[in-house]
N, C-alpha and C. Protein backbone atom coordinates (compact mmCIF):
# COMPACT_ATOMS: atom_id res chain seq x y z
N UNK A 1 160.19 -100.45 84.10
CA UNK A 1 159.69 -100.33 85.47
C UNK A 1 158.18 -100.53 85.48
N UNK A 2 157.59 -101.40 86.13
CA UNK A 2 156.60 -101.25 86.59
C UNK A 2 155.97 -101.05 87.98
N UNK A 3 154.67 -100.00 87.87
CA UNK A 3 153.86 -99.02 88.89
C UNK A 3 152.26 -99.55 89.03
N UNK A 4 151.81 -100.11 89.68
CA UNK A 4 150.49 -99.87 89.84
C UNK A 4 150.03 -99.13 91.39
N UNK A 5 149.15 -98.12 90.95
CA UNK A 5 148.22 -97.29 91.52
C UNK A 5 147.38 -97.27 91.74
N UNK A 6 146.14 -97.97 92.83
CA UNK A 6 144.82 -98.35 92.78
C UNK A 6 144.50 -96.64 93.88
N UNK A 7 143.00 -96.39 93.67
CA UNK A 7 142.46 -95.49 94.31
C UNK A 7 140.85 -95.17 94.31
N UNK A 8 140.12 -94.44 94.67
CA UNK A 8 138.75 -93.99 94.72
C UNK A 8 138.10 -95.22 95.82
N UNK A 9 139.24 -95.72 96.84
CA UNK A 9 137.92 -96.68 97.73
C UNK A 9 137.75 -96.08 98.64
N UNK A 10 136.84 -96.63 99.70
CA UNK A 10 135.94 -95.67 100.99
C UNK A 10 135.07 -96.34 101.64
N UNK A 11 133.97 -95.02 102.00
CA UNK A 11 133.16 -96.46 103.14
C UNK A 11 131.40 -95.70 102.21
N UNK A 12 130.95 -97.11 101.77
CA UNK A 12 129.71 -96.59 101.11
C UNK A 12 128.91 -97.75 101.74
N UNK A 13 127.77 -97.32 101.32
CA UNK A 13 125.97 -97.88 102.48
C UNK A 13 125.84 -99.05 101.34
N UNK A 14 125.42 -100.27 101.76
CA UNK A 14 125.02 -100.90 100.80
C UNK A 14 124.12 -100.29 100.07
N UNK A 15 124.18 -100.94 98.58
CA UNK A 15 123.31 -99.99 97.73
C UNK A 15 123.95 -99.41 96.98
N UNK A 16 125.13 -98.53 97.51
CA UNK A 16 125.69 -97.27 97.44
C UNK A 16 126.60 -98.27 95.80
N UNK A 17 127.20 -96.40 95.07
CA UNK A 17 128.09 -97.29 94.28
C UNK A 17 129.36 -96.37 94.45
N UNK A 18 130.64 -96.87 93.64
CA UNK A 18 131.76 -96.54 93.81
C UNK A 18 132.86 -96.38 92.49
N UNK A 19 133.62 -95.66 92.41
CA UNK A 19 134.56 -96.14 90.89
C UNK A 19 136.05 -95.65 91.05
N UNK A 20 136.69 -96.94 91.25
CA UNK A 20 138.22 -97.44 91.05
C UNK A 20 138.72 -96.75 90.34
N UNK A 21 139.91 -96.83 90.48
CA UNK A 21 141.00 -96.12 89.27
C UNK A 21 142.49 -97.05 89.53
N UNK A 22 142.81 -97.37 88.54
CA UNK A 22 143.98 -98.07 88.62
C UNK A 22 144.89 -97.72 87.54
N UNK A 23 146.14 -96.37 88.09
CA UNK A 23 146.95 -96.29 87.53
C UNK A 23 148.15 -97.34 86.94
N UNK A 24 148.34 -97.87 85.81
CA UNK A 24 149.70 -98.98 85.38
C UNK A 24 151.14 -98.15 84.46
N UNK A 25 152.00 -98.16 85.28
CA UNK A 25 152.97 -97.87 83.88
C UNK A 25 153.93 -99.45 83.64
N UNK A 26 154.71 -99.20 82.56
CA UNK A 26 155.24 -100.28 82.54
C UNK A 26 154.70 -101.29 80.88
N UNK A 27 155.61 -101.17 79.97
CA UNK A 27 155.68 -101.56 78.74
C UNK A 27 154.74 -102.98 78.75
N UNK A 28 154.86 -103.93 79.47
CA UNK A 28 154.44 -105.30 79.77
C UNK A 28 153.05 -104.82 80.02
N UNK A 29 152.24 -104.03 80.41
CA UNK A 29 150.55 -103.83 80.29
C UNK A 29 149.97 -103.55 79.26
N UNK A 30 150.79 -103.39 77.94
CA UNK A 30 150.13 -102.73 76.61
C UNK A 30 150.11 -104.36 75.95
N UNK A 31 150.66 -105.55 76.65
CA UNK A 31 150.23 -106.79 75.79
C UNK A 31 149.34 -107.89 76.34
N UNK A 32 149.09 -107.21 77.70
CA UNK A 32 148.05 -108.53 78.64
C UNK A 32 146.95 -107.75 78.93
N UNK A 33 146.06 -108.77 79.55
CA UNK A 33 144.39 -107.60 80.18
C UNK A 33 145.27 -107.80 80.94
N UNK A 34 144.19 -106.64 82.02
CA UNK A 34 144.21 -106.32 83.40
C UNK A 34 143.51 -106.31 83.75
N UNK A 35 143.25 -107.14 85.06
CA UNK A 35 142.09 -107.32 86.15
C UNK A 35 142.15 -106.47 87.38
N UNK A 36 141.09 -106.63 87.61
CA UNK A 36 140.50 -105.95 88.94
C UNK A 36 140.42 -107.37 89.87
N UNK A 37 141.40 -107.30 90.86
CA UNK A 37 141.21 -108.60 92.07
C UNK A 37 140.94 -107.71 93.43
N UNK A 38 140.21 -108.75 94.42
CA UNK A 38 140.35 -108.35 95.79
C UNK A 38 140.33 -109.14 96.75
N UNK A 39 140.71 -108.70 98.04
CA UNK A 39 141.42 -109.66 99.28
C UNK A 39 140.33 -109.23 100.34
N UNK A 40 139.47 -110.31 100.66
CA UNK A 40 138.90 -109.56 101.94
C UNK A 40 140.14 -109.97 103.26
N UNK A 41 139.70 -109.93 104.35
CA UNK A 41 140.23 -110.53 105.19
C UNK A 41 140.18 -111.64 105.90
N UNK A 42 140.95 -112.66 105.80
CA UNK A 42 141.30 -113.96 106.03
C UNK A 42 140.84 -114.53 104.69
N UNK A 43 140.88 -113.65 103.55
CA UNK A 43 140.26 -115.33 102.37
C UNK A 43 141.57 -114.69 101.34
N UNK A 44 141.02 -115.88 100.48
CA UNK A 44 142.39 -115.34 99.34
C UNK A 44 142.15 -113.90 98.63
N UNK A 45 143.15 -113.89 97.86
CA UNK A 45 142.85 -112.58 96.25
C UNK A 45 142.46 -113.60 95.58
N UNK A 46 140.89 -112.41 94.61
CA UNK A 46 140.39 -113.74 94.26
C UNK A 46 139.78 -112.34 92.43
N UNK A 47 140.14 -113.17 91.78
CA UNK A 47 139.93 -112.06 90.15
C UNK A 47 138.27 -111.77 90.34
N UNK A 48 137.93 -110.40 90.02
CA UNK A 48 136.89 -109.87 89.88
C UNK A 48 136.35 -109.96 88.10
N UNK A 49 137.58 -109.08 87.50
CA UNK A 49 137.08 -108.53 86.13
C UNK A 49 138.26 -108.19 85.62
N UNK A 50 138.63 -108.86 84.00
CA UNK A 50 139.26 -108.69 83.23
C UNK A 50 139.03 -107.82 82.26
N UNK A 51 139.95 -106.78 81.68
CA UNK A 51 139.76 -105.82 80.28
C UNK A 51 141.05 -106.00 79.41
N UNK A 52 141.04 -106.71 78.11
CA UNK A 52 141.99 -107.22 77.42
C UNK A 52 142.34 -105.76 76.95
N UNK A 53 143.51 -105.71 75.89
CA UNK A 53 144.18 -104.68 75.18
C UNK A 53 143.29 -104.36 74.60
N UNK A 54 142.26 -105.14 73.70
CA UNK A 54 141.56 -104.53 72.94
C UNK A 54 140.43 -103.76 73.51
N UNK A 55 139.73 -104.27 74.61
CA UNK A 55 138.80 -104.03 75.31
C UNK A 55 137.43 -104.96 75.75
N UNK A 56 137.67 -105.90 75.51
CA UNK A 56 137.05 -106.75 75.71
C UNK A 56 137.15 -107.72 77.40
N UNK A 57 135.85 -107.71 77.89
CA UNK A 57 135.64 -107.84 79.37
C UNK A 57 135.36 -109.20 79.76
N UNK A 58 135.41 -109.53 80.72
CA UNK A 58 134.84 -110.55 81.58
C UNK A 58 135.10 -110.61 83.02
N UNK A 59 133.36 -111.21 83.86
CA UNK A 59 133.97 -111.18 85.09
C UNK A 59 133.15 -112.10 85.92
N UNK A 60 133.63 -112.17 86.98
CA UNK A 60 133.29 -113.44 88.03
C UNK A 60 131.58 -112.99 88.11
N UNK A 61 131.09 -114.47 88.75
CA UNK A 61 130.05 -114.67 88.72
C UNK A 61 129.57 -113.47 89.96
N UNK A 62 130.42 -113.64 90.62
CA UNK A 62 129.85 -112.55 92.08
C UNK A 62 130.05 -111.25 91.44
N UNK A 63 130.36 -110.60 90.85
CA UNK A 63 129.78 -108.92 90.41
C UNK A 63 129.29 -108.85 89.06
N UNK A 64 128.87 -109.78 88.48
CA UNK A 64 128.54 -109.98 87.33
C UNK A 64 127.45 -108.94 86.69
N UNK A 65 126.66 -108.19 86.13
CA UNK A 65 125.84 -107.45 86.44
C UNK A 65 126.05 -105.83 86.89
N UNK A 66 126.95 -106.19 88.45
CA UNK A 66 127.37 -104.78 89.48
C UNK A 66 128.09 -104.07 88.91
N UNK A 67 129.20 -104.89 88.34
CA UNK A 67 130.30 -104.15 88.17
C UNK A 67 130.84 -104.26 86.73
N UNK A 68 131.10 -103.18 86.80
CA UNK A 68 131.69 -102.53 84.91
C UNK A 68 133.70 -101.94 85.04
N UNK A 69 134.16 -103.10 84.31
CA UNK A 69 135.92 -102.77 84.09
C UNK A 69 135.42 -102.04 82.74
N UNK A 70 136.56 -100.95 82.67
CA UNK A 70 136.95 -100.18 81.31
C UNK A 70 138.00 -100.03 81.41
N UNK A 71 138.62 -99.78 80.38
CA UNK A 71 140.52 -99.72 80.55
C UNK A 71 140.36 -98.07 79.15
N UNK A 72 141.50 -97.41 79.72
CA UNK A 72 142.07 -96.32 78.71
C UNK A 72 143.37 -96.48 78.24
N UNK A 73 143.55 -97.14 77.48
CA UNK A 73 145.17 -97.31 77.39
C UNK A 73 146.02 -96.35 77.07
N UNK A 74 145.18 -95.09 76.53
CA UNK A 74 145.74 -93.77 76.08
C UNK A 74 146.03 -93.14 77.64
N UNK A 75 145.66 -93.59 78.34
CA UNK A 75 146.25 -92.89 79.87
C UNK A 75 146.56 -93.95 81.00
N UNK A 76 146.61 -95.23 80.20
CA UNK A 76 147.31 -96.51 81.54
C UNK A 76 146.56 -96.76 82.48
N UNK A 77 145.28 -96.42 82.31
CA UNK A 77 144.44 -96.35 83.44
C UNK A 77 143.05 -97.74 83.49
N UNK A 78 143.07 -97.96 84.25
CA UNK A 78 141.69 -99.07 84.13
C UNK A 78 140.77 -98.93 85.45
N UNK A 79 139.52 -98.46 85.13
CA UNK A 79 138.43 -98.34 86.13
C UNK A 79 137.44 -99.43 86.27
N UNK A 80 136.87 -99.65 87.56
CA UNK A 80 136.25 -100.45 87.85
C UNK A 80 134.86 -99.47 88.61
N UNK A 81 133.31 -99.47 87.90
CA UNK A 81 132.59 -99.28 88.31
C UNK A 81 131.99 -100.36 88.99
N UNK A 82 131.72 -100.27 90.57
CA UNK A 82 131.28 -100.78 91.66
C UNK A 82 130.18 -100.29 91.85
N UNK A 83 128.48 -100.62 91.14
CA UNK A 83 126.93 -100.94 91.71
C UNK A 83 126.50 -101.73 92.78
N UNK A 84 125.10 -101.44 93.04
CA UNK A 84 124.77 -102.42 93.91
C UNK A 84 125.89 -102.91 95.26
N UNK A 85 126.39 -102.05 95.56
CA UNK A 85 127.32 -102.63 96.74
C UNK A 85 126.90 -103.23 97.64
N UNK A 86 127.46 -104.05 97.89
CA UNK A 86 126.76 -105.13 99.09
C UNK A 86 127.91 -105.52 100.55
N UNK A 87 127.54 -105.57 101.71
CA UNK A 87 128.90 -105.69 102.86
C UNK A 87 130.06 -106.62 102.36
N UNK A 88 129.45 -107.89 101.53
CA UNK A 88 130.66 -108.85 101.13
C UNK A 88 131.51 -108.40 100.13
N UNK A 89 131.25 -107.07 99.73
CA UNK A 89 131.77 -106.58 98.61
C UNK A 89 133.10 -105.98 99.56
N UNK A 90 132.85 -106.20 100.84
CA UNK A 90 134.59 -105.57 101.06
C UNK A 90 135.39 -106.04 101.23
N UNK A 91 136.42 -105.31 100.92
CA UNK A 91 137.60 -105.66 100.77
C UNK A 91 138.80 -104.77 100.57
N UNK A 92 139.79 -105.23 100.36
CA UNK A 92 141.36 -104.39 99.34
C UNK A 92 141.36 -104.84 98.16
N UNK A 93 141.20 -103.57 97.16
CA UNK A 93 141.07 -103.81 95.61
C UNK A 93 142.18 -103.68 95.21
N UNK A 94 142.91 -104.18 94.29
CA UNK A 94 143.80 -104.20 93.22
C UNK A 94 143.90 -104.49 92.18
N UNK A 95 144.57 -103.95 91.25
CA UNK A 95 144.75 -104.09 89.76
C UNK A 95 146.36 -104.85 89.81
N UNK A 96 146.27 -105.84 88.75
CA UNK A 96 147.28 -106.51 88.06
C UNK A 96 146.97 -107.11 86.48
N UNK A 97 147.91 -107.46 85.97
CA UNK A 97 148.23 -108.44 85.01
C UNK A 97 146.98 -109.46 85.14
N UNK A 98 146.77 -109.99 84.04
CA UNK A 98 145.87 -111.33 84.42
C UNK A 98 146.60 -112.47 83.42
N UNK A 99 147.18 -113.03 83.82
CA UNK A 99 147.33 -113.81 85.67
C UNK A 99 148.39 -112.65 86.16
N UNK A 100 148.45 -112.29 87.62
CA UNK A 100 149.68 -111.55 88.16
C UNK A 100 150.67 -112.30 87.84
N UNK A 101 150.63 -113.51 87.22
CA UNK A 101 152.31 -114.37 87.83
C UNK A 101 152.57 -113.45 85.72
N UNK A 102 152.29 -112.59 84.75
CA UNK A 102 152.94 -112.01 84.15
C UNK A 102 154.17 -111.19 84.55
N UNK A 103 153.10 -109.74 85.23
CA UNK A 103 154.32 -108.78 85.70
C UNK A 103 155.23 -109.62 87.15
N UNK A 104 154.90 -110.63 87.81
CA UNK A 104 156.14 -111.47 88.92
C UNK A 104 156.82 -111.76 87.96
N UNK A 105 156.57 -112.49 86.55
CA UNK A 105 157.86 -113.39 85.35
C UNK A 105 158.66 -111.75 85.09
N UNK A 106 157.83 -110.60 84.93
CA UNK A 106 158.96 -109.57 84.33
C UNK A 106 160.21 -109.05 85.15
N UNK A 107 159.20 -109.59 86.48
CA UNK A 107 160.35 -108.40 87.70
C UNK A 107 161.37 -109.41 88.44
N UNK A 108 160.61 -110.96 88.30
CA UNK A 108 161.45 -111.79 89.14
C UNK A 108 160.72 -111.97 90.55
N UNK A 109 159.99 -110.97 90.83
CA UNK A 109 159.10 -111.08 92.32
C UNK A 109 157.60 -110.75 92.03
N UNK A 110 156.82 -111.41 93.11
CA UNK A 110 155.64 -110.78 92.95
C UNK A 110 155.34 -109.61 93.40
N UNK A 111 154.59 -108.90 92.91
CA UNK A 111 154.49 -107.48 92.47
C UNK A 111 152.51 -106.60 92.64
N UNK A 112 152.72 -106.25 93.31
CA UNK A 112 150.97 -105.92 93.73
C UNK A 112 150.88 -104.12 94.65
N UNK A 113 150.27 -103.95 93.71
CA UNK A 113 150.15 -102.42 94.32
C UNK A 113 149.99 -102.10 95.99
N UNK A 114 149.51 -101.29 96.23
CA UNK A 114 149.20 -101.16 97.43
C UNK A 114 147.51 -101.14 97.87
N UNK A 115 146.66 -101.14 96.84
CA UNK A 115 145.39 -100.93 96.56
C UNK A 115 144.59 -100.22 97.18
N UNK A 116 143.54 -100.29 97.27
CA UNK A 116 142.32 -99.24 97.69
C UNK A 116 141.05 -100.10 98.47
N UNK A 117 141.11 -100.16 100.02
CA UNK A 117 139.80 -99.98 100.89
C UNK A 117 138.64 -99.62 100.22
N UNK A 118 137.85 -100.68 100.27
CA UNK A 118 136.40 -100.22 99.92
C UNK A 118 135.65 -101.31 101.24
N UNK A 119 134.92 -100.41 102.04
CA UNK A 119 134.25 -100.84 102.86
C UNK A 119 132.63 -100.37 102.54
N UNK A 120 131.84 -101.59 102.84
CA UNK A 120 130.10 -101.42 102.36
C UNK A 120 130.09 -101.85 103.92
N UNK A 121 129.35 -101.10 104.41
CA UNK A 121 128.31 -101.05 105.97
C UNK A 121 127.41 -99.63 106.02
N UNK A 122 126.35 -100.33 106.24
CA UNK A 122 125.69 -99.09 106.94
C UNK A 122 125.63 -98.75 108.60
């Protein structure tokens, strides 16, 4: 079975910072990274930041700097520290597989949490 759990979003001042939590269960996350993606409204899901099994990171040119992925695999969990927040920074965050089309090949469907609101306005 697989579960993802995104949480800790809200409404912060630009500037302001923030930190994700993305619960995963599900055997198929102990062999792929997991990214941090997000959807504003009207544009696509678009990958933020990858954290492989081992721990090793990478991430898009737009939070490059801002934002810090860590993964705990001893608790299934992968956080995303959000700096420097800026208004374009909002969106609906989610955690998946990187690429999602992994956990869609395990289940047969695509598969995406319910994620976490993070709104930047002052």
């Amino acid at each position: 079975q697989v579960q993802l759990v995104e949480s800790g979003g809200g409404l912060v001042q630009p500037g302001g910072s923030l930190r994700l939590s993305c619960a995963y269960s599900g055997s198929i996350f102990s062999m792929y990274a997991v990214g941090w993606y997000r959807q504003a409204q009207g544009k696509q899901r678009e990958l933020l930041a990858i954290a492989t099994v081992r721990g090793n990171t990478a991430y898009a040119d737009s939070v490059k700097g801002r934002f810090t992925i860590t993964r705990d695999n001893a608790k299934n969990t992968v956080y995303l520290q959000m700096n420097s927040l800026k208004p374009e920074d909002t969106a609906v965050y989610y955690c998946n597989t990187d690429p999602p089309e992994v956990v869609a090949g395990h289940l047969g469907y695509d598969y995406w949490g319910q994620g976490t609101q993070v709104t930047v306005s002052s």
